[in-house]
N, C-alpha and C. Protein backbone atom coordinates (compact mmCIF):
# COMPACT_ATOMS: atom_id res chain seq x y z
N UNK A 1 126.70 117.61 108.69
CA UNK A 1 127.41 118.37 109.69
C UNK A 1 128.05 119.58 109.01
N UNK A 2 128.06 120.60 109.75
CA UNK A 2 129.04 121.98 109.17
C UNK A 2 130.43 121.45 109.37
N UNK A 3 130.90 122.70 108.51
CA UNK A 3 132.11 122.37 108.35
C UNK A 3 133.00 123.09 109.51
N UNK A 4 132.83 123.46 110.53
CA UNK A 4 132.83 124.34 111.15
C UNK A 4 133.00 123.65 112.38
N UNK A 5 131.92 122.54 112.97
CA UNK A 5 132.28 121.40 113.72
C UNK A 5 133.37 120.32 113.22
N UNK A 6 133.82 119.64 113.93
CA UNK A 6 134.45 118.39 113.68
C UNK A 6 133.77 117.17 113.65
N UNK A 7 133.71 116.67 112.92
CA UNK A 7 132.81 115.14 112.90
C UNK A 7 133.59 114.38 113.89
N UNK A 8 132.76 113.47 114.57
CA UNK A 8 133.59 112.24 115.28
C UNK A 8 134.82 111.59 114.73
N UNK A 9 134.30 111.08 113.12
CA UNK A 9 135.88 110.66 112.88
C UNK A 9 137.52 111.47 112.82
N UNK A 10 137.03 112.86 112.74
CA UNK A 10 138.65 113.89 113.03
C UNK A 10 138.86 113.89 114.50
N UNK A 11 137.39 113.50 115.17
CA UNK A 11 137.46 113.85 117.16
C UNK A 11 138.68 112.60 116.98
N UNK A 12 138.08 111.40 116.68
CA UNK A 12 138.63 110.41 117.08
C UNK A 12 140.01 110.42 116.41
N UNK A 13 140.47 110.36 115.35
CA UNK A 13 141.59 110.36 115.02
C UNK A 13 142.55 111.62 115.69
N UNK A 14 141.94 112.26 116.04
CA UNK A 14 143.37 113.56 117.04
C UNK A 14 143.41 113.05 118.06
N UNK A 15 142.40 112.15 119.01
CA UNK A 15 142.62 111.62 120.20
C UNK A 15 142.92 110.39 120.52
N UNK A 16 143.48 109.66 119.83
CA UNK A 16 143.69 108.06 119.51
C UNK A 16 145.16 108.47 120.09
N UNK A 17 146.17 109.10 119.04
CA UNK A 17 147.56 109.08 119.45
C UNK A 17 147.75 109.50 121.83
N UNK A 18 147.07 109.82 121.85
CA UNK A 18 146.82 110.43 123.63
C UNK A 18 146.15 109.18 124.09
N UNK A 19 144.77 108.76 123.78
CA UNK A 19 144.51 107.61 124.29
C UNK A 19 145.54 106.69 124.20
N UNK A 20 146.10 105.76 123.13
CA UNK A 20 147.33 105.01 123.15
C UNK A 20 148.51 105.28 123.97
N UNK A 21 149.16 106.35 123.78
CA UNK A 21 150.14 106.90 125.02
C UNK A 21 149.71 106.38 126.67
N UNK A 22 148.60 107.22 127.20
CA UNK A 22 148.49 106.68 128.27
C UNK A 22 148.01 105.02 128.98
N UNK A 23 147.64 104.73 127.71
CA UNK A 23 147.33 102.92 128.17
C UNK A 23 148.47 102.27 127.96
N UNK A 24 149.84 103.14 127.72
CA UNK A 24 151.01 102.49 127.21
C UNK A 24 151.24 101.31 126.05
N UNK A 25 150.21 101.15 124.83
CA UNK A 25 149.69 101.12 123.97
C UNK A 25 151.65 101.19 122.97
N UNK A 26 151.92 100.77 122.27
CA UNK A 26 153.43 101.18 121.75
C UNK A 26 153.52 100.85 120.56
N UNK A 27 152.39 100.17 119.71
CA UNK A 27 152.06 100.12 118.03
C UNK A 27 151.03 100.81 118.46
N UNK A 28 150.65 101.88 117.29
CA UNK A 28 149.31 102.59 116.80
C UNK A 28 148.58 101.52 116.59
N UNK A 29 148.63 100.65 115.91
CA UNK A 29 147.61 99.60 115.21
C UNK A 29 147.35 98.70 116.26
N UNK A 30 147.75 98.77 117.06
CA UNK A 30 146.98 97.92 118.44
C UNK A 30 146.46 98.25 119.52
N UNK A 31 146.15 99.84 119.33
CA UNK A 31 145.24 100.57 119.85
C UNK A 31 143.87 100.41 119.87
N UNK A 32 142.60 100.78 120.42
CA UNK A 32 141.40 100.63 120.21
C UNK A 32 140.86 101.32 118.88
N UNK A 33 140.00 100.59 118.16
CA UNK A 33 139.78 100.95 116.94
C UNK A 33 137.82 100.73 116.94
N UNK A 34 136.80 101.71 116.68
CA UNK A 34 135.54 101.33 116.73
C UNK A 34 135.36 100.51 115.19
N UNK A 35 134.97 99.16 115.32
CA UNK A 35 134.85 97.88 114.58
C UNK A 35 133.72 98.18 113.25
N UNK A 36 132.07 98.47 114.38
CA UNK A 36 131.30 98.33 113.52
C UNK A 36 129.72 99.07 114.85
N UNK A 37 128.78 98.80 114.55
CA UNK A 37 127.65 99.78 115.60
C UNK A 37 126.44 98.38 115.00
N UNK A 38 126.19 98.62 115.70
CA UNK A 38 124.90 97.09 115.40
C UNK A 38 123.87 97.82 116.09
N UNK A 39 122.50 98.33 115.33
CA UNK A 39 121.35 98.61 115.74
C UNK A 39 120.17 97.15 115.97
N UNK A 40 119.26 97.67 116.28
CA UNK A 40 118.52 96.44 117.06
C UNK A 40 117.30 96.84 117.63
N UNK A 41 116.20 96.54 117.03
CA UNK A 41 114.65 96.96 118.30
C UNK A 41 114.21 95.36 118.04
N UNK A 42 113.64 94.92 119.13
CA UNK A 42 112.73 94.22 119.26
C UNK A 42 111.37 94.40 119.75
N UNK A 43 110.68 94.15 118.99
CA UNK A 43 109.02 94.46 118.79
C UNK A 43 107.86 93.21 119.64
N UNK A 44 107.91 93.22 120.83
CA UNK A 44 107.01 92.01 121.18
C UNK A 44 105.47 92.04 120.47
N UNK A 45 105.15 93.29 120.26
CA UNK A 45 103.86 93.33 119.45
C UNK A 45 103.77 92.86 118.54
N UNK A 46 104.68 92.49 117.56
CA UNK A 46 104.47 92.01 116.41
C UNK A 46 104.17 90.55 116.24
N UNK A 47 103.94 90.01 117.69
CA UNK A 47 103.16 88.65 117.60
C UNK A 47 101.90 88.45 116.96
N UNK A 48 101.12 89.68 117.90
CA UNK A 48 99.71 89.79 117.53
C UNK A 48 99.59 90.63 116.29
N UNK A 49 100.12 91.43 115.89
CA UNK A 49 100.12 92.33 114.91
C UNK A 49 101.30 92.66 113.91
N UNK A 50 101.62 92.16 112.97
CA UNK A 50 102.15 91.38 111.99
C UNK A 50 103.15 93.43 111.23
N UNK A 51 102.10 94.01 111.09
CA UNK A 51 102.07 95.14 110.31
C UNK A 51 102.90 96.19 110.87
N UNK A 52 103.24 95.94 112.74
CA UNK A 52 104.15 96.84 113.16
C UNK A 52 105.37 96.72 113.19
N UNK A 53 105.53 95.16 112.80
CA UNK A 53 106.67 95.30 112.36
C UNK A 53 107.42 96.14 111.02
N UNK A 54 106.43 96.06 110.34
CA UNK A 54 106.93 97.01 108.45
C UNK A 54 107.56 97.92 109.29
N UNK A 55 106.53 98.70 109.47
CA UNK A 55 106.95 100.54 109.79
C UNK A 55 108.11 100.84 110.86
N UNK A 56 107.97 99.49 111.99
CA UNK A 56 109.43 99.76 112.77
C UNK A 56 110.26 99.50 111.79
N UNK A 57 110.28 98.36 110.89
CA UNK A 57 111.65 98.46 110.24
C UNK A 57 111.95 99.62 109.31
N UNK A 58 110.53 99.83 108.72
CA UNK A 58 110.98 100.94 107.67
C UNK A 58 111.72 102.26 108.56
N UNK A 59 111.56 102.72 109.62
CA UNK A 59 111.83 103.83 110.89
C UNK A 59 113.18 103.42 110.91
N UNK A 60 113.61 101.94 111.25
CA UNK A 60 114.94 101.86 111.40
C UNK A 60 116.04 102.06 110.61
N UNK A 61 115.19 101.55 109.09
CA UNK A 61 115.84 101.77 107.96
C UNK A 61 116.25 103.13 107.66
N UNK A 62 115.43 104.32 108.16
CA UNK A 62 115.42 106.01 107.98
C UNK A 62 116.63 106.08 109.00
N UNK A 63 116.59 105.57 110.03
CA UNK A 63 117.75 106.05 110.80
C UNK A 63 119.10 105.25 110.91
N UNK A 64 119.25 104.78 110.26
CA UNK A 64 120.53 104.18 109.68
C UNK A 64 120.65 104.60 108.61
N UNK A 65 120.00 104.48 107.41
CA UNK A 65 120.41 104.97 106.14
C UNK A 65 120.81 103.88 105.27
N UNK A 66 120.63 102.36 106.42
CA UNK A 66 120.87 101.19 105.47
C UNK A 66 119.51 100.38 105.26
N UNK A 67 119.36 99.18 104.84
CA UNK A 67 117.95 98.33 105.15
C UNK A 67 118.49 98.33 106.17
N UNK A 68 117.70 97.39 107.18
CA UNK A 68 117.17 96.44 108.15
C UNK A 68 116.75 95.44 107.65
N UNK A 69 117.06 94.46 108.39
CA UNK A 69 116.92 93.03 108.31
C UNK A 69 115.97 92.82 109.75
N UNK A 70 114.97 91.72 109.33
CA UNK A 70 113.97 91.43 110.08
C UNK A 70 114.44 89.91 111.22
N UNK A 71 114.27 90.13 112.21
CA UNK A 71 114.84 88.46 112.71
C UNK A 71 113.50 87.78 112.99
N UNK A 72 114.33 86.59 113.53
CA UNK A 72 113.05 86.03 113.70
C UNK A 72 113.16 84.71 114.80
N UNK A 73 112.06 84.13 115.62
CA UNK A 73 112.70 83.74 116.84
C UNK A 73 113.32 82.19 116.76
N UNK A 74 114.33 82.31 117.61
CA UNK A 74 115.16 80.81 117.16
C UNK A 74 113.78 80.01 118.13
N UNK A 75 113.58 80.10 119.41
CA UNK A 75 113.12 78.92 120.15
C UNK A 75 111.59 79.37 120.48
N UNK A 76 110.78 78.41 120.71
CA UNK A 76 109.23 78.54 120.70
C UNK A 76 109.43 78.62 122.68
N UNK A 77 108.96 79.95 123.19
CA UNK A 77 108.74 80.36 124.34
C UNK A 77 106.94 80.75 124.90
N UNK A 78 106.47 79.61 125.67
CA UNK A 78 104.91 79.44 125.50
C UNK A 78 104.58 80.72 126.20
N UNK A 79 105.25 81.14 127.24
CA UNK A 79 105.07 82.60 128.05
C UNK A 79 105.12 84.16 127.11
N UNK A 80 105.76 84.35 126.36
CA UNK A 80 105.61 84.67 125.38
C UNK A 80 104.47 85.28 123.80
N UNK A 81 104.27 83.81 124.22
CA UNK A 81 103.76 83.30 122.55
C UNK A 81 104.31 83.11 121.52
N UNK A 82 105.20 82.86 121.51
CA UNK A 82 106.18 83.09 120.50
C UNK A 82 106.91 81.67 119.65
N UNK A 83 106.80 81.25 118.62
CA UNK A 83 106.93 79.99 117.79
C UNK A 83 108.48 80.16 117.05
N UNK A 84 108.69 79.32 116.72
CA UNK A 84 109.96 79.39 115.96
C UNK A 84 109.40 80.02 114.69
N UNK A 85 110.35 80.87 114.61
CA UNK A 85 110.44 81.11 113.26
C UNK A 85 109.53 82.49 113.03
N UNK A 86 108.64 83.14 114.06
CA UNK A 86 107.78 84.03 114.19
C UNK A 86 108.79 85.65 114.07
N UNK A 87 108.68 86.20 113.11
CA UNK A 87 109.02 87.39 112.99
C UNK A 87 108.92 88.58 114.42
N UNK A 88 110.30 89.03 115.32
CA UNK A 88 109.57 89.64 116.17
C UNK A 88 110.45 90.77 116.07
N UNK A 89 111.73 91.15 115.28
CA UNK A 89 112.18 92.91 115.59
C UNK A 89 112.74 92.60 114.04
N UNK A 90 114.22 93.63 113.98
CA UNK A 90 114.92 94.35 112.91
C UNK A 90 115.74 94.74 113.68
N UNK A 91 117.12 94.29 112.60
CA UNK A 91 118.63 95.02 113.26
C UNK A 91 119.44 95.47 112.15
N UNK A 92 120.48 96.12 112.15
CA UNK A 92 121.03 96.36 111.07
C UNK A 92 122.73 96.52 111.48
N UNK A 93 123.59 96.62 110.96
CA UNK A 93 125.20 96.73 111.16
C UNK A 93 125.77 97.96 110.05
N UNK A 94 126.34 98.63 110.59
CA UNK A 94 126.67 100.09 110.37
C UNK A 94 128.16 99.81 110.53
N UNK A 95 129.15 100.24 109.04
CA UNK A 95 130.39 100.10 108.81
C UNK A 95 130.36 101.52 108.48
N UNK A 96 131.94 101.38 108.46
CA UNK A 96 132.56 102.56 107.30
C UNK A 96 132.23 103.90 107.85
N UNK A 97 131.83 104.73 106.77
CA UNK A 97 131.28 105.98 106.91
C UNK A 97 130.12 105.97 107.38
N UNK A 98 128.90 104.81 107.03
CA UNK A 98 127.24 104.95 107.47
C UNK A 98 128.01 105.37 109.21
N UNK A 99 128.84 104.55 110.04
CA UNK A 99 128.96 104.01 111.06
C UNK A 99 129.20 105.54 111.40
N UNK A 100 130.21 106.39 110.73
CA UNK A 100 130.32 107.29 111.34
C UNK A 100 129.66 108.70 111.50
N UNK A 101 128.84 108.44 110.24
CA UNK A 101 127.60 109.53 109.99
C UNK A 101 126.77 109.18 111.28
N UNK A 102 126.57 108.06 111.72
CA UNK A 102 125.55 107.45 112.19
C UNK A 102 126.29 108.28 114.07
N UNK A 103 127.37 108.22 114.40
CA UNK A 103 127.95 108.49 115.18
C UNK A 103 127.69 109.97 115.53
N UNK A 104 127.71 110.58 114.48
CA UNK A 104 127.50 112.39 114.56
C UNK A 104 126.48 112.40 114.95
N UNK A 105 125.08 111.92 114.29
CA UNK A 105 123.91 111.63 114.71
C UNK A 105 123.24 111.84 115.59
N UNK A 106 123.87 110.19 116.40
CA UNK A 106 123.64 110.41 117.56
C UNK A 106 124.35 110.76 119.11
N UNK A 107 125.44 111.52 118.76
CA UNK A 107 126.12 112.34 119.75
C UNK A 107 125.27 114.18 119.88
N UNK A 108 125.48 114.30 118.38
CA UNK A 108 125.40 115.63 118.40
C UNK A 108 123.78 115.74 118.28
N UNK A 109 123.14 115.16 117.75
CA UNK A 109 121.65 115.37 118.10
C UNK A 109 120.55 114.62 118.28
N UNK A 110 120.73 113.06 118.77
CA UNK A 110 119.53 112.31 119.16
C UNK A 110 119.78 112.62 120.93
N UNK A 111 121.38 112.31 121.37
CA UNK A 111 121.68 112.15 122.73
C UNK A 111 120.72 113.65 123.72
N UNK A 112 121.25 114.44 122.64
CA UNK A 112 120.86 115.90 123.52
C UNK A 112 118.79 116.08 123.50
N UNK A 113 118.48 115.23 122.46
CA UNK A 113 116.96 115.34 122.90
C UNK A 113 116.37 114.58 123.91
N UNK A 114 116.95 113.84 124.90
CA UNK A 114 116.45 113.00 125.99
C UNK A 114 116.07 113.56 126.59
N UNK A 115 114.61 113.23 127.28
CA UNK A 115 114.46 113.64 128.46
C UNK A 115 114.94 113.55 129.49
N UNK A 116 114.86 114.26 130.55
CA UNK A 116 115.19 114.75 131.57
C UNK A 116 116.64 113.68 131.86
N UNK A 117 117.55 113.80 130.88
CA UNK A 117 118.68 113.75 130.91
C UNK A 117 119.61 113.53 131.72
N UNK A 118 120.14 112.76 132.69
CA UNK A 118 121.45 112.84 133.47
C UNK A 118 122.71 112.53 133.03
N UNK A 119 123.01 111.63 131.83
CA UNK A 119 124.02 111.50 131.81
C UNK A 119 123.72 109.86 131.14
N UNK A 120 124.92 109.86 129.89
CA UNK A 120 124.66 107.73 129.88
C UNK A 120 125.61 107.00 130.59
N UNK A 121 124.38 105.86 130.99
CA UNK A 121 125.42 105.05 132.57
C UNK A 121 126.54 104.45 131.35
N UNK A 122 127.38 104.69 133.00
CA UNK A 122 129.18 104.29 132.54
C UNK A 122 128.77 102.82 132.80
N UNK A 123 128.35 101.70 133.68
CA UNK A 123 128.42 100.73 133.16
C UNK A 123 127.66 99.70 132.31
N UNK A 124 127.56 100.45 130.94
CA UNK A 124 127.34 99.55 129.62
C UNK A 124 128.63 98.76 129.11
N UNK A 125 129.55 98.83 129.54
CA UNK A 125 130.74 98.18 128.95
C UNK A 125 130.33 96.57 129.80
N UNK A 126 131.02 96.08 128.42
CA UNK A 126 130.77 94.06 128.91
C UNK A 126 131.63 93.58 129.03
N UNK A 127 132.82 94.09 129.41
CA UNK A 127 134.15 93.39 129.62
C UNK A 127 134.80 93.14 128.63
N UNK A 128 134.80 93.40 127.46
CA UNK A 128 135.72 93.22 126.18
C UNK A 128 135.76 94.70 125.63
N UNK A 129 135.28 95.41 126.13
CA UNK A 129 135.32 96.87 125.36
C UNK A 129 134.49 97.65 124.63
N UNK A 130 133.44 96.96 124.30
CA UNK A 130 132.21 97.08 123.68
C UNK A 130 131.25 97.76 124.48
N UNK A 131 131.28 98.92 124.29
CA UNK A 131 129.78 99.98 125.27
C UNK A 131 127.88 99.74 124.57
N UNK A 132 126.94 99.17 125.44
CA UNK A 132 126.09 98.92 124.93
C UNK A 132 125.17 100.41 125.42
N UNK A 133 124.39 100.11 125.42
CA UNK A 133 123.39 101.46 125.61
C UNK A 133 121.52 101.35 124.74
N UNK A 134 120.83 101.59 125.67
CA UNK A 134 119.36 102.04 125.27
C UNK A 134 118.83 103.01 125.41
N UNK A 135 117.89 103.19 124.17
CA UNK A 135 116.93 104.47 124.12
C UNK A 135 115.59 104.00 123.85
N UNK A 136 114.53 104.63 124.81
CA UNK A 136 113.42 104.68 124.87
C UNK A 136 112.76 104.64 123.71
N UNK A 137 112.97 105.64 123.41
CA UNK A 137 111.81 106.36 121.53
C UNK A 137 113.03 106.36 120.59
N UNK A 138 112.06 105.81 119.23
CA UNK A 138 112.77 106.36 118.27
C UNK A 138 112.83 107.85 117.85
N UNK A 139 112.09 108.56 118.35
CA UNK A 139 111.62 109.78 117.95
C UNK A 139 112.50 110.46 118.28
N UNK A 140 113.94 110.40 118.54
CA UNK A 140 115.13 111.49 119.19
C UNK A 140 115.69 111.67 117.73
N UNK A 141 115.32 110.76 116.98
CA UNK A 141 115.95 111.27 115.83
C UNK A 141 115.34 111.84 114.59
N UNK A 142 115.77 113.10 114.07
CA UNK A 142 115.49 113.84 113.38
C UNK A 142 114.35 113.29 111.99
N UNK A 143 114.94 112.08 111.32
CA UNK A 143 114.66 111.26 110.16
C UNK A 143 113.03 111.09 110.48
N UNK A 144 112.65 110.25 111.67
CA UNK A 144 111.48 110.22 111.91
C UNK A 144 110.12 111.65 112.41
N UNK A 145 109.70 111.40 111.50
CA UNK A 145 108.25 112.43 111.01
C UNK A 145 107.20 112.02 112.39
N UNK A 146 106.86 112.53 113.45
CA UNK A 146 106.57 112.89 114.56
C UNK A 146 105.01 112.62 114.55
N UNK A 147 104.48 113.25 113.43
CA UNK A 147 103.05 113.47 112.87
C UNK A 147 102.56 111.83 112.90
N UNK A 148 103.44 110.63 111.75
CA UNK A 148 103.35 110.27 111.29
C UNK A 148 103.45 108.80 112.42
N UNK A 149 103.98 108.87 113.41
CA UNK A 149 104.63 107.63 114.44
C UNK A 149 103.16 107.65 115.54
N UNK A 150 103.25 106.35 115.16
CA UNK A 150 101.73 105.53 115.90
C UNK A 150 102.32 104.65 117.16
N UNK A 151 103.38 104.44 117.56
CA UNK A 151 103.80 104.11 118.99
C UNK A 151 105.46 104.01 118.93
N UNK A 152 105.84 104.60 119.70
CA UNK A 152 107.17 104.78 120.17
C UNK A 152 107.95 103.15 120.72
N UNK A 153 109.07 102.90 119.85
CA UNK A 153 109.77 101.72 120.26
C UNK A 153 111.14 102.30 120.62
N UNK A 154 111.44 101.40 121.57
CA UNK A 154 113.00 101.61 122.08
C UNK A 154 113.68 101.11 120.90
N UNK A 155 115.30 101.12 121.37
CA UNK A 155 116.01 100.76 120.37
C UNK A 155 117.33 100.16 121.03
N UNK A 156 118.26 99.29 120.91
CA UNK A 156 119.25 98.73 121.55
C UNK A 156 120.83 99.22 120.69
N UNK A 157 121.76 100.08 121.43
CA UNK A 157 122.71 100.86 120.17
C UNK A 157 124.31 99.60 120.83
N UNK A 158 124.66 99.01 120.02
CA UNK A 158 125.95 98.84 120.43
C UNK A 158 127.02 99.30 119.66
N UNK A 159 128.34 99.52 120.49
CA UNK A 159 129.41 99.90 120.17
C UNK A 159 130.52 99.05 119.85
N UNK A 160 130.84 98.14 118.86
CA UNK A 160 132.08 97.19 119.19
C UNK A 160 133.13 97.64 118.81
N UNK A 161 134.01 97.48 119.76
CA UNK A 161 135.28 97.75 119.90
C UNK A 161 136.46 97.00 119.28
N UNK A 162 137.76 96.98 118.49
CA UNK A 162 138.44 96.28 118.75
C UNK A 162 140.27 96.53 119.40
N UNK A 163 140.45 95.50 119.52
CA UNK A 163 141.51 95.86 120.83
C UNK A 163 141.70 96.59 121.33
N UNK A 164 140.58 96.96 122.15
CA UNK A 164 140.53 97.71 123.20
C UNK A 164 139.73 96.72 124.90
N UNK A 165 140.27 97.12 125.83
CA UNK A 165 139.59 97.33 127.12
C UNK A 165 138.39 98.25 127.30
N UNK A 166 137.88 98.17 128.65
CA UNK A 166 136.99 99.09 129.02
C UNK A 166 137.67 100.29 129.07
N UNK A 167 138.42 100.13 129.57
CA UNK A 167 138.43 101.73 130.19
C UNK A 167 139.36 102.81 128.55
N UNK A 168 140.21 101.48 127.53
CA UNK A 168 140.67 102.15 126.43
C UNK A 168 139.10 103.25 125.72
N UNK A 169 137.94 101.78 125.69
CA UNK A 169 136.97 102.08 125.35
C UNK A 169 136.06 103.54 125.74
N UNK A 170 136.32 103.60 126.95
CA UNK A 170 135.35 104.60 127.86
C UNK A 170 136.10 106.06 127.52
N UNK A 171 138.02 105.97 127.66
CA UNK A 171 138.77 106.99 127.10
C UNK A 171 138.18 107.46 125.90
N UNK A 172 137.96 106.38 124.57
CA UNK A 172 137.63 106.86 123.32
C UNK A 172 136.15 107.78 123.14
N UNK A 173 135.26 106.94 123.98
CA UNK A 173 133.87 107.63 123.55
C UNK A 173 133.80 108.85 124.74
N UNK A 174 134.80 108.62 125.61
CA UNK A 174 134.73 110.50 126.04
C UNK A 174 135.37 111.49 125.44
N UNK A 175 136.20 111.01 124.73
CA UNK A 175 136.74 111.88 123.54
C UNK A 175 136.18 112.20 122.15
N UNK A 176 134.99 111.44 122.09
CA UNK A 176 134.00 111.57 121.10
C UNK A 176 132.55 112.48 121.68
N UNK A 177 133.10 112.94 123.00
CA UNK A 177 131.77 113.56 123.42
C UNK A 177 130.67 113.11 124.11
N UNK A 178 130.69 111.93 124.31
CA UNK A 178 130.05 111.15 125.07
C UNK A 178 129.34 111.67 126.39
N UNK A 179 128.32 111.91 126.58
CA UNK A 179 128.59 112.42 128.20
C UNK A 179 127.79 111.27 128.92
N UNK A 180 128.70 111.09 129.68
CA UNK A 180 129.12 109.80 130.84
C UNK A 180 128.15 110.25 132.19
N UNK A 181 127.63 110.00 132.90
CA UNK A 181 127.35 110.41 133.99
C UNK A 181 128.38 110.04 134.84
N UNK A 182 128.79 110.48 135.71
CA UNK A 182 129.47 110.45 137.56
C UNK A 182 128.79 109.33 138.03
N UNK A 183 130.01 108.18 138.64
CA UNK A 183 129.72 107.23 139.79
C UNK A 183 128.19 107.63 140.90
C-alpha cells in the first residue's frame, strides 16, 4: 500500500474510539476487536481428481501469504462420494499483520474487481458478530497469474469478531470501507 492511503489497521484504530462511544461501550478493551480471518475453498472435484486439489491450495497459499492446510472429510456421504478421510478443500487462519495485509487486499483491490457489483449483502453476520461472505473466483486477486488458472474456485472469507455484536460489527467494517449494499 502507498503511503499516501491509510491501511485498514490506522482506518480501524481512528474509528474504534466513535464506534465504542455510540454503542455506549465505557472500557476501550471491551469494544469490538477483529480476532483473526479464516480462509476456506472447498473443492468437490477433488474426489475424482486428486491433483486439483495441489494448485487450489498452492493459489490459496499465494493469496494469503501463509500455507494452507488441506482438510479432509470427517463423515462418509454416499450422495457425494465422499469417504472418511478423503481429501476435499484447504483453509488457512490469518493473524496479526498477514490478517491485516490480507484486509487491504481485499477491500482495496479484490472487492472492486467483481462483477457486475452491487454491493456485499448486509446479512452475513451470524449473530455473534462475525461477518461471513463469498466470492466466486479466485482470480479477483492480483497474486493469481490469469494465464496460468485452469478453473476458477470460489472461496469462503470469514471475519471473527471479538466482543462485539452485529451491528458493533457492521459499524467496524463500514468504517473499514466495506461497501454494504441497502436493505
Amino acid at each position: 500500500m502507498s503511503t499516501i492511503q491509510k491501511t485498514t489497521k490506522a482506518i480501524y484504530a481512528d474509528a474504534l474510539p466513535e464506534i465504542i462511544a455510540k454503542h455506549g461501550v465505557t472500557n476501550k478493551l471491551a469494544g469490538p476487536k477483529i480476532d483473526k480471518i479464516c480462509l476456506s475453498m472447498g473443492v468437490g472435484r477433488a474426489v475424482q481428481d486428486g491433483q486439483i486439489l495441489n494448485v487450489v491450495s498452492e493459489h490459496l497459499t499465494q493469496i494469503a501469504g501463509q500455507k494452507s492446510s488441506i482438510t479432509k472429510a470427517k463423515k462418509a456421504i454416499a450422495n457425494f462420494k465422499t469417504r472418511i478421510d478423503v481429501k476435499l478443500g484447504c483453509h488457512v487462519t490469518l493473524r496479526g499483520q498477514k490478517m491485516w495485509s490480507f484486509l487491504d487486499k481485499l477491500v482495496f483491490l479484490a472487492v472492486p474487481r467483481i462483477k457486475d457489483f452491487r454491493g456485499l449483502s448486509p446479512k452475513g453476520f451470524d449473530g455473534r458478530g462475525n461477518y461471513n461472505m463469498g466470492l466466486r473466483e479466485q482470480a479477483l486477486f492480483h497474486e493469481i497469474v490469469l494465464e496460468k488458472l485452469e478453473h476458477n474456485q470460489g472461496m469462503n472469507i470469514t471475519i471473527c469478531f471479538r466482543n462485539s455484536t452485529d451491528d458493533m460489527s457492521r459499524d467496524v467494517l463500514k468504517a473499514l470501507s466495506f461497501p454494504f449494499r441497502e436493505k
